[in-house]
Protein backbone atom coordinates (compact mmCIF):
# COMPACT_ATOMS: atom_id res chain seq x y z
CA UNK A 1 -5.06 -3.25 -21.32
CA UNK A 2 -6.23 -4.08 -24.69
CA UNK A 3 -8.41 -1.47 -24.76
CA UNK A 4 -6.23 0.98 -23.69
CA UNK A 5 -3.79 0.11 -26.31
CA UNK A 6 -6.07 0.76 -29.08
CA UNK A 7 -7.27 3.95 -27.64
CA UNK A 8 -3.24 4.68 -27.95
CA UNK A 9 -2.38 3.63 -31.07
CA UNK A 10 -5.69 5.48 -32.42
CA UNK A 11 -4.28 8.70 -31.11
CA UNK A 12 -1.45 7.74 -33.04
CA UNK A 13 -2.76 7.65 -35.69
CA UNK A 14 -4.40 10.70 -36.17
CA UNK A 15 -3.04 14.37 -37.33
CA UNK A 16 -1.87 15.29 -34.53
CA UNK A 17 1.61 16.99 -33.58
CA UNK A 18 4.11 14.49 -31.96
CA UNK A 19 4.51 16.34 -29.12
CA UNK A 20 0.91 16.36 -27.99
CA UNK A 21 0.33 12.65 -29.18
CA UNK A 22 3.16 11.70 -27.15
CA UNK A 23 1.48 13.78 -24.04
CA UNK A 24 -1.77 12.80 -23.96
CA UNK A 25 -1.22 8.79 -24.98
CA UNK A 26 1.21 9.06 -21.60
CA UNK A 27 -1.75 10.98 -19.79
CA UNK A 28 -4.16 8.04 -20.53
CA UNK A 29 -1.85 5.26 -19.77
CA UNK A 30 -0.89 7.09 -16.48
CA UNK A 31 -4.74 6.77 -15.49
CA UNK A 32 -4.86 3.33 -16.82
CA UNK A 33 -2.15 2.74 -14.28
CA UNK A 34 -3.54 4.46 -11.23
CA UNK A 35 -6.52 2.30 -11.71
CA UNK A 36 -4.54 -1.50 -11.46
CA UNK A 37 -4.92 -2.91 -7.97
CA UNK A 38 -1.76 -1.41 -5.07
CA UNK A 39 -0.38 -4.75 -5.36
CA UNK A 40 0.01 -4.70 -9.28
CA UNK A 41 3.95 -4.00 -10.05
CA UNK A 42 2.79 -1.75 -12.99
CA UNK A 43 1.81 1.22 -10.33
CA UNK A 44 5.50 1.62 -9.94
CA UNK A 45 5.52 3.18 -13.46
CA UNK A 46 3.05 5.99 -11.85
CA UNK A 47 5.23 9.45 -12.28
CA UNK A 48 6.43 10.22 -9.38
CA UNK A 49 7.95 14.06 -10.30
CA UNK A 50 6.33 16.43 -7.95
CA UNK A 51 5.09 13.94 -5.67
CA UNK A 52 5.95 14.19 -2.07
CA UNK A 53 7.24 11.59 -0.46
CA UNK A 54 10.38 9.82 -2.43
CA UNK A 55 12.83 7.25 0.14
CA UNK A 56 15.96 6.54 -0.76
CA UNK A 57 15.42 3.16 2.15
CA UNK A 58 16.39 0.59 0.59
CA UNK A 59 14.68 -1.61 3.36
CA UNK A 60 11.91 0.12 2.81
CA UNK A 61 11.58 -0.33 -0.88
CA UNK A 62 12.42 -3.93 -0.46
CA UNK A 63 9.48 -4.17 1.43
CA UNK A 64 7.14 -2.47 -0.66
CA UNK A 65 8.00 -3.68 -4.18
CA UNK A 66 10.29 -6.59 -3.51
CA UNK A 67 7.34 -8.67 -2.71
CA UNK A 68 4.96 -7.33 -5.63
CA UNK A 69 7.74 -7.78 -8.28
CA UNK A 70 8.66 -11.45 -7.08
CA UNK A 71 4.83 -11.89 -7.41
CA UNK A 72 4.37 -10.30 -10.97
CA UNK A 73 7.79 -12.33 -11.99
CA UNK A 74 6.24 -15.94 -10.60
CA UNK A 75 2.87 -14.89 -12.21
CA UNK A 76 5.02 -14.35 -15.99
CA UNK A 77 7.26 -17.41 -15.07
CA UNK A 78 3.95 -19.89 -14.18
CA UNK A 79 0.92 -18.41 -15.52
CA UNK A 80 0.98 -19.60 -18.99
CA UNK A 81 1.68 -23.30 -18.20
CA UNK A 82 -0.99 -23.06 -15.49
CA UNK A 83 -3.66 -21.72 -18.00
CA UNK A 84 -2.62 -24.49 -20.52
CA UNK A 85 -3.14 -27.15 -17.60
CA UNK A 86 -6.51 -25.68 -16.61
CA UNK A 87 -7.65 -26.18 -20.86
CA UNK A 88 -6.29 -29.22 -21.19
CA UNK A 89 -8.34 -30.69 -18.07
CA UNK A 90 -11.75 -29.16 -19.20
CA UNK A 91 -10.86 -30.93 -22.79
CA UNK A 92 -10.66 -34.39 -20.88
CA UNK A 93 -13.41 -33.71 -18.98
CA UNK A 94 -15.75 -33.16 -21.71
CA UNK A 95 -14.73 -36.48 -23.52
CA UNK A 96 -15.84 -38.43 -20.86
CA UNK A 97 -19.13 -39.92 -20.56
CA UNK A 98 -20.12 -39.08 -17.45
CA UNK A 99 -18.62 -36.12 -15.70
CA UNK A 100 -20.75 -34.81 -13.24
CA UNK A 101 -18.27 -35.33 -10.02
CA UNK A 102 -15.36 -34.02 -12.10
CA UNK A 103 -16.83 -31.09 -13.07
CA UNK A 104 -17.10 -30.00 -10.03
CA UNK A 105 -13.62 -30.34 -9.55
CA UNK A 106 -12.70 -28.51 -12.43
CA UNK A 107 -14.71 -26.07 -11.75
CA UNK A 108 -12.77 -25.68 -7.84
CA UNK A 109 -9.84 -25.57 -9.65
CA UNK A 110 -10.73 -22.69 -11.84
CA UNK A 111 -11.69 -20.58 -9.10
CA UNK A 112 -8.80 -21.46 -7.44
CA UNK A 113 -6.69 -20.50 -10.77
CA UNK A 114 -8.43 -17.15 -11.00
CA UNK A 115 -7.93 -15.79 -7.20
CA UNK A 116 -4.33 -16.87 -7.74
CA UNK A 117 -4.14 -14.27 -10.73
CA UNK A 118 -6.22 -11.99 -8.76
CA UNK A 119 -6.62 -12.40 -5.51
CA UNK A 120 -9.39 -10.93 -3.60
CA UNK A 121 -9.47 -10.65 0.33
CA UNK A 122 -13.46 -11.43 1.49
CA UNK A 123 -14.72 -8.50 3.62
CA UNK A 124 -15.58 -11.13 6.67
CA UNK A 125 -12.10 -12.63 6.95
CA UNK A 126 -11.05 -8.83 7.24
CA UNK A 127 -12.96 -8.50 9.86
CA UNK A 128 -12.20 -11.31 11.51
CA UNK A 129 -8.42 -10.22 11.21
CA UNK A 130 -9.37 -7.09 13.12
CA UNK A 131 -10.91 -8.66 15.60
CA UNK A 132 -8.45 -11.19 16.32
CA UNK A 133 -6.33 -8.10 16.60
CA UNK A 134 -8.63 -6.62 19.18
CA UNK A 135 -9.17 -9.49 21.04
CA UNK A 136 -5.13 -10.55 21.42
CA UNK A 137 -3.66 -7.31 21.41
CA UNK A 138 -5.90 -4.17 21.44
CA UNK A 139 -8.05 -5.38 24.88
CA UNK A 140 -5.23 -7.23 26.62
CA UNK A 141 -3.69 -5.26 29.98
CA UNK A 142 -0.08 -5.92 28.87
CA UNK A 143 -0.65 -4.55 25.55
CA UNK A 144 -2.32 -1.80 26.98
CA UNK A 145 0.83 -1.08 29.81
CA UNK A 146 3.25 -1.31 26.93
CA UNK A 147 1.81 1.12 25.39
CA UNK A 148 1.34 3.44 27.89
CA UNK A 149 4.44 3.25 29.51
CA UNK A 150 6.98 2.81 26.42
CA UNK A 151 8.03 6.35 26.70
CA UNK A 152 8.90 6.49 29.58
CA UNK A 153 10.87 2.97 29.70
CA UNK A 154 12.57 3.65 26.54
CA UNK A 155 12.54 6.39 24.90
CA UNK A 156 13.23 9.00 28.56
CA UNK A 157 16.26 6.57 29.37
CA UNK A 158 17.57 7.62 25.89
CA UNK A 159 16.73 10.99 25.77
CA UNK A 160 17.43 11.94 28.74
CA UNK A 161 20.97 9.95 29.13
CA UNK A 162 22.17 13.16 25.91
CA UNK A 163 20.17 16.09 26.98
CA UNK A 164 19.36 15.07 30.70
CA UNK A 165 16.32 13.91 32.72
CA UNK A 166 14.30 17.03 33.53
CA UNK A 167 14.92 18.69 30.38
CA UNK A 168 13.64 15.60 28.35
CA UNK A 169 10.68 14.68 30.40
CA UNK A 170 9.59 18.67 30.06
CA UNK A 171 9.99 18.06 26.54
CA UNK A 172 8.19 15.18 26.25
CA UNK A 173 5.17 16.10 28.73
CA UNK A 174 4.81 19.17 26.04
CA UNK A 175 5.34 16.75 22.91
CA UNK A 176 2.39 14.78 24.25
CA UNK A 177 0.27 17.65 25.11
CA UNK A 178 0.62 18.59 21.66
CA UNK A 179 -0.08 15.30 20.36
CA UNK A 180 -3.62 14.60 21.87
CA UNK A 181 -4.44 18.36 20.98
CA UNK A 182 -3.75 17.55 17.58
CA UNK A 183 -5.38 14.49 17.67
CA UNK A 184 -8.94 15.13 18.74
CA UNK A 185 -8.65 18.18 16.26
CA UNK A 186 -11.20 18.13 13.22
CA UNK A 187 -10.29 19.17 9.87
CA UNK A 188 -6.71 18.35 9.59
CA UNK A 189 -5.00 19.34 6.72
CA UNK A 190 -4.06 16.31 4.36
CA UNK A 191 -0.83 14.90 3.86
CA UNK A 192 0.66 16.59 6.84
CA UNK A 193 -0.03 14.05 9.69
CA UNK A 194 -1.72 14.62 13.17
CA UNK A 195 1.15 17.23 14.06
CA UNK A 196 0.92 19.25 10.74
CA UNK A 197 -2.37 21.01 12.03
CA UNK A 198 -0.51 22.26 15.21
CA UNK A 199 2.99 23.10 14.56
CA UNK A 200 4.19 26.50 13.52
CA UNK A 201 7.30 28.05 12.57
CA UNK A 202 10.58 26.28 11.73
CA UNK A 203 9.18 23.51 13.28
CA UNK A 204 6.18 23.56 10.64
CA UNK A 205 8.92 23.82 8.19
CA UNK A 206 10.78 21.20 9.18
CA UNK A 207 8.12 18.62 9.57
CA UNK A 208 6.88 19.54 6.04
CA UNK A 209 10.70 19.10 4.69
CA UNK A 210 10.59 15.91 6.61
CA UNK A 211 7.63 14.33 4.55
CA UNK A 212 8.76 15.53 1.55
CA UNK A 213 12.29 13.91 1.44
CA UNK A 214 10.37 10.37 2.91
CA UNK A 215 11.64 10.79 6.33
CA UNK A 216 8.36 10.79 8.19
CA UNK A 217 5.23 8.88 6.20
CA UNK A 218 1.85 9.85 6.49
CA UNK A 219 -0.50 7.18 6.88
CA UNK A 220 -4.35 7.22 6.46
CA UNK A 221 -5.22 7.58 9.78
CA UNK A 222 -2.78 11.18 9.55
């Protein structure tokens, strides 16, 4: 951040009009921020004008930002007398004669300072996650019936109990025809989910309406 605000204030400084100082210092602090880590509470200053994809959930947004704020807030609240504590040890320390077994201490409690400003997830425990995962959920034969069969034990009874039971299981034998056509289909469009590269019409229309006013989310995987 430091460096960014010089860059800014030497851009103000210079001859140019207000208008485009104004534009292109928000331009570079706008990339500064798209560059901060997705848990950082500054990304929520990102511009979000002409980006698909705004929820008015409040549940949602809870979820998303109530966590990284309350972080960002304890981090402001704590950080500073945490830093002091972490100086003040490596001062006594160094006074001491010998200080061989508590520098190693201090030095497992500095570590332990920084990952708590930063913290960074090791690529083996992620994998371990996922296969834990796999293992428990993904290989099991009761995960694998639930899955398989939720349709028709919840979502038919449902459906069908308002628009009736042949009418809904048509629709649904066609929804899921359409489904694994789109999936195993290369070169999806972006941003437009696994049904985007399949549906036409008003229904294209209406899916695309759909993501932009936040009520259907694309995820990475489409």
């Amino acid at each position: 951040m430091p460096f960014v605000a010089d860059v800014i204030k030497t851009i103000k400084q210079t001859k140019l009009n207000k208008q485009t100082a104004d534009h292109l210092t928000d331009e570079i602090y706008q990339m500064y921020l798209r560059t901060l880590p997705a848990r950082s509470m500054r990304r929520s200053y990102i511009h979000r004008k002409g980006v698909s994809g705004f929820s008015k959930d409040a549940i949602r947004a809870l979820a998303e930002q109530g966590f990284k704020q309350s972080r960002q807030q304890a981090k402001l609240n704590h950080i500073d007398v945490l830093d002091n504590q972490i100086e003040e040890i490596k001062k006594y320390t160094s006074e001491l004669s010998n200080h061989v077994e508590v520098d190693r201490i201090t030095e497992e409690l500095t570590k332990r300072h920084a990952w708590v400003q930063n913290p960074q997830r090791a690529a083996w425990a992620q994998k371990m996650t996922n296969a834990g995962f796999v293992w428990m959920l993904g290989l099991t034969p009761a995960a694998a019936l639930v899955n398989l069969t939720q349709n028709i034990q919840v979502a038919l009874p449902v459906i069908g109990a308002q628009h009736g039971f042949a009418n809904a299981s048509s629709e649904m034998l066609k929804a899921s025809q359409e489904f694994m056509r789109a999936a195993t289909k290369r070169d999806r469009p972006s941003g437009r989910g696994i049904l985007g590269s399949i549906l036409t019409g008003s229904e294209k229309e209406a899916f695309v309406r759909a993501i932009k006013q936040g009520s259907y989310r694309c995820n990475s995987s489409g």
